[in-house]
Each structure stands twice: as structure tokens, then as C-alpha cells.
PDB file of N, CA and C in Angstrom:
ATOM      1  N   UNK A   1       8.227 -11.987  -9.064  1.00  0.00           N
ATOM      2  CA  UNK A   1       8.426 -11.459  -7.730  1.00  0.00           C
ATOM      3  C   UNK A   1       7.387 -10.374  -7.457  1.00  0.00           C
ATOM      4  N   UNK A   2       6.629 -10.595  -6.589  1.00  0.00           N
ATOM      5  CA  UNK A   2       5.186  -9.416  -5.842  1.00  0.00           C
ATOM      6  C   UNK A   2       6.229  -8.215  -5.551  1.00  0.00           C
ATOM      7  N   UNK A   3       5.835  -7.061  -6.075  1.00  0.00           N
ATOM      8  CA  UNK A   3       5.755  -6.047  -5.497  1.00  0.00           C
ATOM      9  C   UNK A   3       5.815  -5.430  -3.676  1.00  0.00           C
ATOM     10  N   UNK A   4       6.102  -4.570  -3.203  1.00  0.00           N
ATOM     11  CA  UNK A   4       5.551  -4.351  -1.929  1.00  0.00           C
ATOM     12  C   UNK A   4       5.070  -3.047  -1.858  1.00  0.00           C
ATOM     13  N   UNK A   5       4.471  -2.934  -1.626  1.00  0.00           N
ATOM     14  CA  UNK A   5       3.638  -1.225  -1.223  1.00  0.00           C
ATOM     15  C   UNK A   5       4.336  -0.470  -0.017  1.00  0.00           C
ATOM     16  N   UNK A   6       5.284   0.437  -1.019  1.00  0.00           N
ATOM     17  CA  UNK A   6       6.147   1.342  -0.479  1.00  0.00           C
ATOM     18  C   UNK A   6       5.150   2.957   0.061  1.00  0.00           C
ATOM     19  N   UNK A   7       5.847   3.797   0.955  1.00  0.00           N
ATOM     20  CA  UNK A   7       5.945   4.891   0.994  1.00  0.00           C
ATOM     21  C   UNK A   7       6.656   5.932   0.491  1.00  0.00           C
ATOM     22  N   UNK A   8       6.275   6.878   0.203  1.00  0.00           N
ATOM     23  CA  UNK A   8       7.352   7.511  -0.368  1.00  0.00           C
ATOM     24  C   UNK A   8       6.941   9.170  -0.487  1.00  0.00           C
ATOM     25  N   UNK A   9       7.691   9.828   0.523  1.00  0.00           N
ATOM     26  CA  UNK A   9       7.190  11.253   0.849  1.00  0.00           C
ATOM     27  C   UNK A   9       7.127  12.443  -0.451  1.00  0.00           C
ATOM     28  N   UNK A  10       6.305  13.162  -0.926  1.00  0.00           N
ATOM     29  CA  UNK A  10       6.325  13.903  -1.966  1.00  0.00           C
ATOM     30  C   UNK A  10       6.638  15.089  -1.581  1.00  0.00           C
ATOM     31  N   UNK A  11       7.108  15.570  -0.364  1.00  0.00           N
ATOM     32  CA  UNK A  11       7.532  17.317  -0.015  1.00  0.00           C
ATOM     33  C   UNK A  11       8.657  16.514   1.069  1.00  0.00           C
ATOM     34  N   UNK A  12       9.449  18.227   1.406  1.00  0.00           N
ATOM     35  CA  UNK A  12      10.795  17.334   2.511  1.00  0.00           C
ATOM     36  C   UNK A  12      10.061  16.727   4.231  1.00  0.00           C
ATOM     37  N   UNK A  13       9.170  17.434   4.427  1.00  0.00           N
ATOM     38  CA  UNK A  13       8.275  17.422   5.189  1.00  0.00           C
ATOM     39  C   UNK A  13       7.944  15.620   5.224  1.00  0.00           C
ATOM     40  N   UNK A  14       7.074  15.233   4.409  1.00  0.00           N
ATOM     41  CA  UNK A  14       6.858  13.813   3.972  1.00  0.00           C
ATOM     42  C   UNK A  14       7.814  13.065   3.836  1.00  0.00           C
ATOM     43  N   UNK A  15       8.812  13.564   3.524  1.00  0.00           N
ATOM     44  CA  UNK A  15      10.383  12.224   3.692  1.00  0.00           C
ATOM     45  C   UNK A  15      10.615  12.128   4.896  1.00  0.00           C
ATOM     46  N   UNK A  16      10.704  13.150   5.855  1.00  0.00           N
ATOM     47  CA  UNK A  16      10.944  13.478   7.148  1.00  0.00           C
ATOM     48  C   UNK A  16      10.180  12.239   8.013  1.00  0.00           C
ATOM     49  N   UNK A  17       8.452  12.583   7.782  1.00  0.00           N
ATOM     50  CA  UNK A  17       8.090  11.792   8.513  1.00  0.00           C
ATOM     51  C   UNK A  17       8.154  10.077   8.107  1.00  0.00           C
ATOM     52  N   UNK A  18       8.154   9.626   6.561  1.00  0.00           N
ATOM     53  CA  UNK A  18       8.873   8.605   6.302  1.00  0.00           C
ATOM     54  C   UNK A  18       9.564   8.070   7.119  1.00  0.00           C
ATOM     55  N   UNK A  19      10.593   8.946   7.266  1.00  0.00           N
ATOM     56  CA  UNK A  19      12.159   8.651   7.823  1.00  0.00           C
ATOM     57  C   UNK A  19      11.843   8.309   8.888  1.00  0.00           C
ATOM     58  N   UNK A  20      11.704   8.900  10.088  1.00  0.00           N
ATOM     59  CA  UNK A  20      11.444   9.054  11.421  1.00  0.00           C
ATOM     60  C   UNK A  20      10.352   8.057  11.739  1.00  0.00           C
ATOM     61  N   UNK A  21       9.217   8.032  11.314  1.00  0.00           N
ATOM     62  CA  UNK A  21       8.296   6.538  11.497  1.00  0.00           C
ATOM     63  C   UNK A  21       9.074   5.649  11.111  1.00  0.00           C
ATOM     64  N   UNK A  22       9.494   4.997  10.189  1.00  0.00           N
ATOM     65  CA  UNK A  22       9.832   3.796   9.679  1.00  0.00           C
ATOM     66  C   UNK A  22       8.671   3.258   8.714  1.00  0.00           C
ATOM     67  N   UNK A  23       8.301   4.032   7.580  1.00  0.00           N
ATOM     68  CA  UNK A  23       7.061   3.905   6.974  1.00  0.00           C
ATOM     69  C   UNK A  23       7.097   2.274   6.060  1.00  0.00           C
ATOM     70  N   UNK A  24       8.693   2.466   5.324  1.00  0.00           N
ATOM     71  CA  UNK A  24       9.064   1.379   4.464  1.00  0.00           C
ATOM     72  C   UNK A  24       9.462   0.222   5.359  1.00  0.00           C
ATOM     73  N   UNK A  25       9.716  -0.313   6.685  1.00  0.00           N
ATOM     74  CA  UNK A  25       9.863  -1.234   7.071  1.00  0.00           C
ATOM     75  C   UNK A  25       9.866  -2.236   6.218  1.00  0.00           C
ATOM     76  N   UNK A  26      10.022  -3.468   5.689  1.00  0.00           N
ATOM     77  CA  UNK A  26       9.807  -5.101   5.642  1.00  0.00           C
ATOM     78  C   UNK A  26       8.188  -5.256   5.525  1.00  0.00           C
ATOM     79  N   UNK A  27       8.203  -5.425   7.182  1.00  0.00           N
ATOM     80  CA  UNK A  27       6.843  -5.986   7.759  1.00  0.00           C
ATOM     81  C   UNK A  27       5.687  -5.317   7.263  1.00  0.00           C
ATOM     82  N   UNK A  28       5.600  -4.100   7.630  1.00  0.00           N
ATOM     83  CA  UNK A  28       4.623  -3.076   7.075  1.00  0.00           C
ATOM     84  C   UNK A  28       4.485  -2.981   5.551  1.00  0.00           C
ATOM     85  N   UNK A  29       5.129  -2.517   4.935  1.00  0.00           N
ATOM     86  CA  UNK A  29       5.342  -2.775   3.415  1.00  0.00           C
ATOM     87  C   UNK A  29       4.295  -4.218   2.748  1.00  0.00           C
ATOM     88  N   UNK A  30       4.528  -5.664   3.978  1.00  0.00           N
ATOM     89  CA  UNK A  30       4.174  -6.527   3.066  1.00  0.00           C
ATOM     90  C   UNK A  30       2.648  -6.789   3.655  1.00  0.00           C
ATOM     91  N   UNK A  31       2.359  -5.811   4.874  1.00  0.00           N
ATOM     92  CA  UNK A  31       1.088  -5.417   5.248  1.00  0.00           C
ATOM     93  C   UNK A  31       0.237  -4.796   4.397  1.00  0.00           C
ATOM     94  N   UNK A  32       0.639  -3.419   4.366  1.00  0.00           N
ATOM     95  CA  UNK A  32       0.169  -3.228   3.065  1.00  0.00           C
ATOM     96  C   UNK A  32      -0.292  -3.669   1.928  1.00  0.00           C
ATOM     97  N   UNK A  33       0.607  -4.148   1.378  1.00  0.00           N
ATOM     98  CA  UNK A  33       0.873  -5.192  -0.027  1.00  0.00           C
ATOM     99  C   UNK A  33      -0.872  -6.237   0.097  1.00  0.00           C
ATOM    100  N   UNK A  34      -0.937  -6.648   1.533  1.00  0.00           N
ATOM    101  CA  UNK A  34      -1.973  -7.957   1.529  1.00  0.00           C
ATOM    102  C   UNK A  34      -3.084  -6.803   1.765  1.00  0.00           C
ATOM    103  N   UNK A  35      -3.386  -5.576   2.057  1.00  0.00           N
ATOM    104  CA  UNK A  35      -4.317  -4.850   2.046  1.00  0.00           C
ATOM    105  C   UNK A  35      -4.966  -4.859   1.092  1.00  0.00           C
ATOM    106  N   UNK A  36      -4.218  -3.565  -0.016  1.00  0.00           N
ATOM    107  CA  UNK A  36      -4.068  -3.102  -1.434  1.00  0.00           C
ATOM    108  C   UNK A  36      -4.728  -4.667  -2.033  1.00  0.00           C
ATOM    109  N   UNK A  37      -4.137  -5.484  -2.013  1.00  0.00           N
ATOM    110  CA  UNK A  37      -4.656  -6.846  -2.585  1.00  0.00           C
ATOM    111  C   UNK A  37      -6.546  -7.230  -2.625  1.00  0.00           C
ATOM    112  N   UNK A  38      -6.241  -6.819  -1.462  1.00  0.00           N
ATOM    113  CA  UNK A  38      -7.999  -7.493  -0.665  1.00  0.00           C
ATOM    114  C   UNK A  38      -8.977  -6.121  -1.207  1.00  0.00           C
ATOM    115  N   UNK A  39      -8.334  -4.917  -1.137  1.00  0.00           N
ATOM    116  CA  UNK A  39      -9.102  -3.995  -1.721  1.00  0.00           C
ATOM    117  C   UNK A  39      -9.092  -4.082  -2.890  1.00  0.00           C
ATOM    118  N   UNK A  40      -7.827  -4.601  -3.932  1.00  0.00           N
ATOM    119  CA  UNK A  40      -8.523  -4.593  -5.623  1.00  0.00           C
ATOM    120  C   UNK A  40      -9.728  -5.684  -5.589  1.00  0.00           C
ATOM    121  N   UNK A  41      -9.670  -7.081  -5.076  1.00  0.00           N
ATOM    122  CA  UNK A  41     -10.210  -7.807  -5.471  1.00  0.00           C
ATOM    123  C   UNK A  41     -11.917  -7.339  -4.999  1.00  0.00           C
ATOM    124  N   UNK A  42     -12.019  -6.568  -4.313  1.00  0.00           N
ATOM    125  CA  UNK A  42     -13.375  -6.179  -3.981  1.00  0.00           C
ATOM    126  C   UNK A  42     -13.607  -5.190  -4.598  1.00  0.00           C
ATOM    127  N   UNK A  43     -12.859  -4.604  -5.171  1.00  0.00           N
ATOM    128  CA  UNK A  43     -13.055  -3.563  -6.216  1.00  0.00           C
ATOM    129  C   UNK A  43     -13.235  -4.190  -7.445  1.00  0.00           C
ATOM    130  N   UNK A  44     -12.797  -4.746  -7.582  1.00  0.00           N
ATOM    131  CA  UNK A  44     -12.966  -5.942  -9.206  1.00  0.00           C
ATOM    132  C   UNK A  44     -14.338  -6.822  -9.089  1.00  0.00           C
ATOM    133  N   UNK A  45     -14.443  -7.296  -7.446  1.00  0.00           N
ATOM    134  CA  UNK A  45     -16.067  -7.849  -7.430  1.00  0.00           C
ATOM    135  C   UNK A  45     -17.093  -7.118  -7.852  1.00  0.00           C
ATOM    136  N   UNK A  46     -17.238  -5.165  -7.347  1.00  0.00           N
ATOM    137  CA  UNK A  46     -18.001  -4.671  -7.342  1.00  0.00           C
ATOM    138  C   UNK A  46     -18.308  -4.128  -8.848  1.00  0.00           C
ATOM    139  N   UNK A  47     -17.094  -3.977  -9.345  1.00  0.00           N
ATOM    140  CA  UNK A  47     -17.634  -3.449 -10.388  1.00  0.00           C
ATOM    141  C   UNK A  47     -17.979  -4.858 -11.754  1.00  0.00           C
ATOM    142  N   UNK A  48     -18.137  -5.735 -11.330  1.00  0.00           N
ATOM    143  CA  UNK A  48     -18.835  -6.810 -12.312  1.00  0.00           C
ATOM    144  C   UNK A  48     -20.572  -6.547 -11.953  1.00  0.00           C
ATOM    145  N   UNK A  49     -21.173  -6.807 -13.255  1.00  0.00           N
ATOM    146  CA  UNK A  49     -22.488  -6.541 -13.092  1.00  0.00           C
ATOM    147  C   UNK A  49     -23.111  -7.973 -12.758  1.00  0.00           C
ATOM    148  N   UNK A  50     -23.833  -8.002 -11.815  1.00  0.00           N
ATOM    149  CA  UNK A  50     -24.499  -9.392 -10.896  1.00  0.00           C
ATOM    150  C   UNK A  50     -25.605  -9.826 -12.144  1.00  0.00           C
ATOM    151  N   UNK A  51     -25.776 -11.051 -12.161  1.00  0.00           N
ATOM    152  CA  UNK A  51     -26.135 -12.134 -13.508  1.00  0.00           C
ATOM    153  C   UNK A  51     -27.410 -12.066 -13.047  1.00  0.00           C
TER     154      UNK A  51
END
């Protein structure tokens, strides 16, 4: 089962706005998730040394 790329506020301040946006939604979460994805794999391209 994939993971989803949560939020998660580190002061009360940051839970607050968590809370009040709707940071963890579903939808967003699995937005994220396909982001984070597309950025490792270009991060994993770049750092291979070209032949």
C-alpha cells in the first residue's frame, strides 16, 4: 500500500493552519504523493553519472 504525503504542523500555530486549510485532505495528499514521486525520480536521474 503507497504511502500519501501528509502534513503535519510542528508548532500550535502550524496545526492551526493545517486544521483550518484542510492540508491532509484525500485529494491533495495523493497530489502530493504524485509530486514527491516525479521529484525523486529526477533526482535519481540527476545524480547518475551520464555514460
Amino acid at each position: 500500500m503507497a504511502q500519501l504525503a501528509s502534513v503535519h504542523g510542528k508548532t500550535q500555530r502550524g496545526e492551526k493552519t493545517e486544521q483550518l486549510l484542510g492540508l491532509n485532505r484525500t485529494d491533495l495528499r495523493a497530489y502530493r504523493s504524485k509530486q514527491l514521486k516525479k521529484l525523486w525520480f529526477i533526482a535519481q536521474r540527476a545524480s547518475v553519472p551520464a555514460p
